[in-house]
N, C-alpha and C. Protein backbone atom coordinates (compact mmCIF):
# COMPACT_ATOMS: atom_id res chain seq x y z
N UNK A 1 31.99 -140.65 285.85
CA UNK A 1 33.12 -141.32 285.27
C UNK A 1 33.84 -140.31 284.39
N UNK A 2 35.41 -140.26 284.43
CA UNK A 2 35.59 -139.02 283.68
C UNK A 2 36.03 -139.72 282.34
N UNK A 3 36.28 -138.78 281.52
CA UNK A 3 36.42 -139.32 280.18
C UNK A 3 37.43 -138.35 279.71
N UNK A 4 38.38 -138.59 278.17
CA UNK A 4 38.98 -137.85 277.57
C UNK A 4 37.41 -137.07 276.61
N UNK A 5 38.01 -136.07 276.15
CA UNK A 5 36.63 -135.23 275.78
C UNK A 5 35.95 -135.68 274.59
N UNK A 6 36.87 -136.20 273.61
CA UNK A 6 36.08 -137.04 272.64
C UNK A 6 35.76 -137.85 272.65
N UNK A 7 35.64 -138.56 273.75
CA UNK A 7 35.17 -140.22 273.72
C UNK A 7 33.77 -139.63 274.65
N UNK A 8 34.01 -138.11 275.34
CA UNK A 8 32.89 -138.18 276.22
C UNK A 8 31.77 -137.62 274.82
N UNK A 9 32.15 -137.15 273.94
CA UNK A 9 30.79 -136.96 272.72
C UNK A 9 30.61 -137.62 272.04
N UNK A 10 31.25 -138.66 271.97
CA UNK A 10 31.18 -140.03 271.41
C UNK A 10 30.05 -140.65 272.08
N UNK A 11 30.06 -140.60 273.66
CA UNK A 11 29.42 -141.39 274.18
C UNK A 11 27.78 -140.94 274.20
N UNK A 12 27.98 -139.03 274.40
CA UNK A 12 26.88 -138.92 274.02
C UNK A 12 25.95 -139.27 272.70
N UNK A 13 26.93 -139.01 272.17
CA UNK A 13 25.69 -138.95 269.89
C UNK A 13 25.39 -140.56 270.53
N UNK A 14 26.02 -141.69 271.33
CA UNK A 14 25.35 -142.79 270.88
C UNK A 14 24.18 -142.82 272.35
N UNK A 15 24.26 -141.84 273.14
CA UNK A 15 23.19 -141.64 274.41
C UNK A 15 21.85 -141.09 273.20
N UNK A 16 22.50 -139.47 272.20
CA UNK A 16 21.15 -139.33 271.60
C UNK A 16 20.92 -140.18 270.29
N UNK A 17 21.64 -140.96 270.30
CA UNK A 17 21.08 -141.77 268.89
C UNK A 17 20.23 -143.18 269.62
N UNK A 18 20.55 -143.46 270.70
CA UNK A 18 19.19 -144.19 271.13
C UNK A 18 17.80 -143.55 271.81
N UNK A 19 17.68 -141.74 271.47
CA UNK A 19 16.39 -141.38 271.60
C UNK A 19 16.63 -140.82 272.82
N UNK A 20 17.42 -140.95 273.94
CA UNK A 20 17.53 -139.90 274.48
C UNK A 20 18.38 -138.27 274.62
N UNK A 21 17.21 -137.26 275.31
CA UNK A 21 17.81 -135.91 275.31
C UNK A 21 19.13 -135.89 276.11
N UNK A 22 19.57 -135.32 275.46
CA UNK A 22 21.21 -135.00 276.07
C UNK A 22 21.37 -133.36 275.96
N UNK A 23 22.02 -132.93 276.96
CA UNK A 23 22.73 -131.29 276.99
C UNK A 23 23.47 -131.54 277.73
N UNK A 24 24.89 -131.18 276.81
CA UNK A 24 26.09 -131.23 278.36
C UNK A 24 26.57 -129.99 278.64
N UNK A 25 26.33 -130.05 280.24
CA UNK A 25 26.58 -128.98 281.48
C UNK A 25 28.11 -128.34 280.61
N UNK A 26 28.55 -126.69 280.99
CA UNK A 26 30.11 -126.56 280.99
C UNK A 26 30.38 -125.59 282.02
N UNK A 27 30.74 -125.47 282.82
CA UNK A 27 31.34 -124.57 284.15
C UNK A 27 32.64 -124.91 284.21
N UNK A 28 33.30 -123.98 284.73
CA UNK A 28 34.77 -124.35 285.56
C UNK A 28 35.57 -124.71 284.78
N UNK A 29 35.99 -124.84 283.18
CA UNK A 29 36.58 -126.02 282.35
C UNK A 29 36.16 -127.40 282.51
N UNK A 30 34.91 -127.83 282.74
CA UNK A 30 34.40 -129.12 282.96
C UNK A 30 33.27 -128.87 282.03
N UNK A 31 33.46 -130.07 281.07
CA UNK A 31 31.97 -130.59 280.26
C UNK A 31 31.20 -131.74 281.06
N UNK A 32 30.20 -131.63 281.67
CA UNK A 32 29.64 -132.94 281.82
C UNK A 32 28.05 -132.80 282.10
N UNK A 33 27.59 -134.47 282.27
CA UNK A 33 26.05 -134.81 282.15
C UNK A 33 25.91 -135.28 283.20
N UNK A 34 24.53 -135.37 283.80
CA UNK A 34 24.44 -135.65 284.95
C UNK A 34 22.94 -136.45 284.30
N UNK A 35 22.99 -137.44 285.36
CA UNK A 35 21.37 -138.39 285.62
C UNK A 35 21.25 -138.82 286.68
N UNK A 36 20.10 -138.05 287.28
CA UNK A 36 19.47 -137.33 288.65
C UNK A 36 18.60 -138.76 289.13
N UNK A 37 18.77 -139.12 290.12
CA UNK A 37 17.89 -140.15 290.45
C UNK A 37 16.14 -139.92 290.95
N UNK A 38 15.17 -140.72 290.19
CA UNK A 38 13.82 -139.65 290.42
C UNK A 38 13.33 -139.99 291.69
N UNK A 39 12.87 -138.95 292.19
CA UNK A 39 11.91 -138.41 293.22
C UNK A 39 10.98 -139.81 293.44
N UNK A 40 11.02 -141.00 293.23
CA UNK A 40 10.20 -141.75 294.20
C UNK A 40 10.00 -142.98 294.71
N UNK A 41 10.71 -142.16 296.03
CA UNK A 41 10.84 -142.46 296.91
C UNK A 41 10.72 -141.61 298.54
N UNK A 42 9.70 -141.73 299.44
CA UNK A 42 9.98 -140.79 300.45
C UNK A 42 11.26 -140.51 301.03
N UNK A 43 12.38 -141.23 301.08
CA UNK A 43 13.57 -141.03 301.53
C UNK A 43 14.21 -139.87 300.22
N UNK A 44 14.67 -140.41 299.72
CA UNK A 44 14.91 -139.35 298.33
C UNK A 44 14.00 -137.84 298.48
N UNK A 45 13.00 -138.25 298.21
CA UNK A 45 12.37 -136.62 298.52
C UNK A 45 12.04 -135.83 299.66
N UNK A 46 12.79 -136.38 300.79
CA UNK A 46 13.14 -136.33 302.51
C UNK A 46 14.57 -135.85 302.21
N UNK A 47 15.46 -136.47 301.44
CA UNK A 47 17.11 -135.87 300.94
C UNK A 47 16.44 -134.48 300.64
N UNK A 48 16.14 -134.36 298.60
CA UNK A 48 15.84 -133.77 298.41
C UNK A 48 15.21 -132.36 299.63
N UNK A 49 14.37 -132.10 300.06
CA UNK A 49 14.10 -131.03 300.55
C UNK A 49 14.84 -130.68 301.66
N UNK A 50 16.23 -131.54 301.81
CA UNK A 50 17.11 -130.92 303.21
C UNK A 50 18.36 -130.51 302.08
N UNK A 51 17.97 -130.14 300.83
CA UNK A 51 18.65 -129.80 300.17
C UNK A 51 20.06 -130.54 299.56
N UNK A 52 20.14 -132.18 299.80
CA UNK A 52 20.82 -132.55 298.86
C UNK A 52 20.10 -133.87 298.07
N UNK A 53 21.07 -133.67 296.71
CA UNK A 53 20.63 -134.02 295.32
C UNK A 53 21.25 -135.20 295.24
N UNK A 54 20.90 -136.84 294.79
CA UNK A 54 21.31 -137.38 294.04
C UNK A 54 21.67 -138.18 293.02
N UNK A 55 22.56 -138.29 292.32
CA UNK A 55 22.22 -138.91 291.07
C UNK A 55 22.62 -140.31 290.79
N UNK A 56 22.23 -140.63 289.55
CA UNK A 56 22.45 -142.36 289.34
C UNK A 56 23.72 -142.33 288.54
N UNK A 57 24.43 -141.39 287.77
CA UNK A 57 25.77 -140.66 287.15
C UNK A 57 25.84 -139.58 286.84
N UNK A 58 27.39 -139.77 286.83
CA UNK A 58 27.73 -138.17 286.40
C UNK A 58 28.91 -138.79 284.97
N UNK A 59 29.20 -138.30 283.80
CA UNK A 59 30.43 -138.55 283.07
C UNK A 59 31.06 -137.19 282.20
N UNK A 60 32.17 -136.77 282.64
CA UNK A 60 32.71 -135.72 282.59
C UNK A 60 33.88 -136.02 281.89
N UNK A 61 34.67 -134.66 281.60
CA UNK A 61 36.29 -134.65 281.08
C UNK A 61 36.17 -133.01 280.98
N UNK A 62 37.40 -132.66 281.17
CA UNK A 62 38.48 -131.76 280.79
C UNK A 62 37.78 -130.54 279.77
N UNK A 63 37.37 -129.23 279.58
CA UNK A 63 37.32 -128.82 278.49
C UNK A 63 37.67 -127.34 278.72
N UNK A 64 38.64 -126.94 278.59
CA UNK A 64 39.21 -125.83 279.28
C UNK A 64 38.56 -124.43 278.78
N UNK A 65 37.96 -124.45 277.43
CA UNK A 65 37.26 -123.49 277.00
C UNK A 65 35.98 -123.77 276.39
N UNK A 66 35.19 -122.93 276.55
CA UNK A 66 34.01 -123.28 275.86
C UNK A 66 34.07 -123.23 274.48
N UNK A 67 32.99 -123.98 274.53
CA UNK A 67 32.30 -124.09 272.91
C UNK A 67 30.78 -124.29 272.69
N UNK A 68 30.27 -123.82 272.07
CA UNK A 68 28.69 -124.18 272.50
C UNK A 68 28.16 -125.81 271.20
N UNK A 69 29.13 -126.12 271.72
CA UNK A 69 28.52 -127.56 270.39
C UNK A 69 29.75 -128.10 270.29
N UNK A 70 29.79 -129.57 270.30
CA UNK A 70 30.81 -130.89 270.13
C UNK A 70 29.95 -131.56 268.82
N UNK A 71 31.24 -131.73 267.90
CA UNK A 71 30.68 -132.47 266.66
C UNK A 71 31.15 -133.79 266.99
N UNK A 72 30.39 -134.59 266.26
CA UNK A 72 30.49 -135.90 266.12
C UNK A 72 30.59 -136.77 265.10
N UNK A 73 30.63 -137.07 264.51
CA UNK A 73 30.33 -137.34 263.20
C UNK A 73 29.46 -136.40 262.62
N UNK A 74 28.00 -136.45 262.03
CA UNK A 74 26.75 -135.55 261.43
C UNK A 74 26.24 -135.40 262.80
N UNK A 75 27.02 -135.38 263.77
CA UNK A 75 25.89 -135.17 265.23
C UNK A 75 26.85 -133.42 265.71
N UNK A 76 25.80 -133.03 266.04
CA UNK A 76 26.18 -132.12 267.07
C UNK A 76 25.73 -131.93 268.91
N UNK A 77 26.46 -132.23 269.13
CA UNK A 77 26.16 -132.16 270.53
C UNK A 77 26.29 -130.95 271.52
N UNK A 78 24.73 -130.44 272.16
CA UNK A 78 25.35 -129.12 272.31
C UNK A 78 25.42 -129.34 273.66
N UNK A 79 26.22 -127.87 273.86
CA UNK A 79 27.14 -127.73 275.25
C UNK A 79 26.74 -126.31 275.86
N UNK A 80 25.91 -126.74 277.00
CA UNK A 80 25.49 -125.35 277.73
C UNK A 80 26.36 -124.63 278.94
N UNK A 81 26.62 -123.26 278.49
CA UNK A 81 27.41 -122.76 279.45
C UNK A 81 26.51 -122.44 280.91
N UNK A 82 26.84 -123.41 282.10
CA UNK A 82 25.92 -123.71 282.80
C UNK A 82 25.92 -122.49 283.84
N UNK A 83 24.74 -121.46 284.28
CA UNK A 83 25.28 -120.55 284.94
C UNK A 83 24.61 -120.83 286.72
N UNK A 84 24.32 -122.24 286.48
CA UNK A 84 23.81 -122.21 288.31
C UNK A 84 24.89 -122.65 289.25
N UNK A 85 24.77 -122.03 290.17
CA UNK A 85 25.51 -122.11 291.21
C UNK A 85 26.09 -123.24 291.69
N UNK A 86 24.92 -124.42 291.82
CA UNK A 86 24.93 -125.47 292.49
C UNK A 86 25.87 -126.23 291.41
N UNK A 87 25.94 -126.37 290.13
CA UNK A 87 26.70 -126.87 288.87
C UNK A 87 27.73 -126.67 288.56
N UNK A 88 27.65 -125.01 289.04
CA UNK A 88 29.12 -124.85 288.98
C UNK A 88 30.00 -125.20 289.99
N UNK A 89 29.22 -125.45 290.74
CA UNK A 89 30.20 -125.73 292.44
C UNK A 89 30.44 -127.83 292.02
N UNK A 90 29.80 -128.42 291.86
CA UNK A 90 29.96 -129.58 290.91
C UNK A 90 31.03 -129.57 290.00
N UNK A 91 30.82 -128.73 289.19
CA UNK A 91 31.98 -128.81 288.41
C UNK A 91 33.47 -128.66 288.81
N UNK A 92 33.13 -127.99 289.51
CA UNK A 92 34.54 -126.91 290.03
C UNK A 92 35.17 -128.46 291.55
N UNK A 93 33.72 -129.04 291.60
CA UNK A 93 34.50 -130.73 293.04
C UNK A 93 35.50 -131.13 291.67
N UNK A 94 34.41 -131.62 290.55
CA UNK A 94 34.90 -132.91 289.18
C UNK A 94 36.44 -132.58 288.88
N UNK A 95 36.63 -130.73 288.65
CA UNK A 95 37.54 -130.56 288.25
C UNK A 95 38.89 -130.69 289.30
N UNK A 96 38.81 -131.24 290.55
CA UNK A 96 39.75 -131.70 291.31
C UNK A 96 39.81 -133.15 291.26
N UNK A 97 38.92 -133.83 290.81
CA UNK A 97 38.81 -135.56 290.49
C UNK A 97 39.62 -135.64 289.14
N UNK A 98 39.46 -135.04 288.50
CA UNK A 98 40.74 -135.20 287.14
C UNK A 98 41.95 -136.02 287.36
N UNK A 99 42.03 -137.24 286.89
CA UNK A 99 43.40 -137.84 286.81
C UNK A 99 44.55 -137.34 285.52
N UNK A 100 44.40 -136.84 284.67
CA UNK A 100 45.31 -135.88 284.05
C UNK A 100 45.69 -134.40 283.84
């Protein structure tokens, strides 16, 4: 789901203020998070090893330059400059899904 960029660290501080880990991906001018759907299931891990991945979401926006950290209120949310291939090629689909 894409987001404007502060509502997308908004959304995170309240992802890690209910206890879960968060790191958001940055490639391509794209910030985003991904949640990978788990491994069980034989079909899924039959995907998996023909080499495609998938997930239960993705929520992204716009971030044309890096930064290694989005503040939030007293939150910091950090932002990894993502250097895998497969993420960046993700990023680089998202960043043609952009409606602005």
């Amino acid at each position: 789901m894409e987001y404007e960029l502060r509502k997308l660290a908004e959304t995170c501080a309240l992802l890690l203020d209910s206890g879960r880990p968060l790191i958001l991906s940055w490639a391509e001018g794209i910030a985003f998070h991904h949640q990978p759907l788990p491994l069980n299931t034989k079909e899924l891990l039959r995907e998996r090893m023909r080499g495609r991945i998938y997930w239960a979401s993705v929520i992204f926006a716009a971030m044309p330059g890096y930064r290694p950290s989005l503040k939030v209120g007293p939150r910091d949310i950090p932002v990894l400059m993502n250097p895998n291939p497969v993420l960046r090629n993700v990023a680089a689909w998202l960043k043609t899904r952009l409606t602005a």
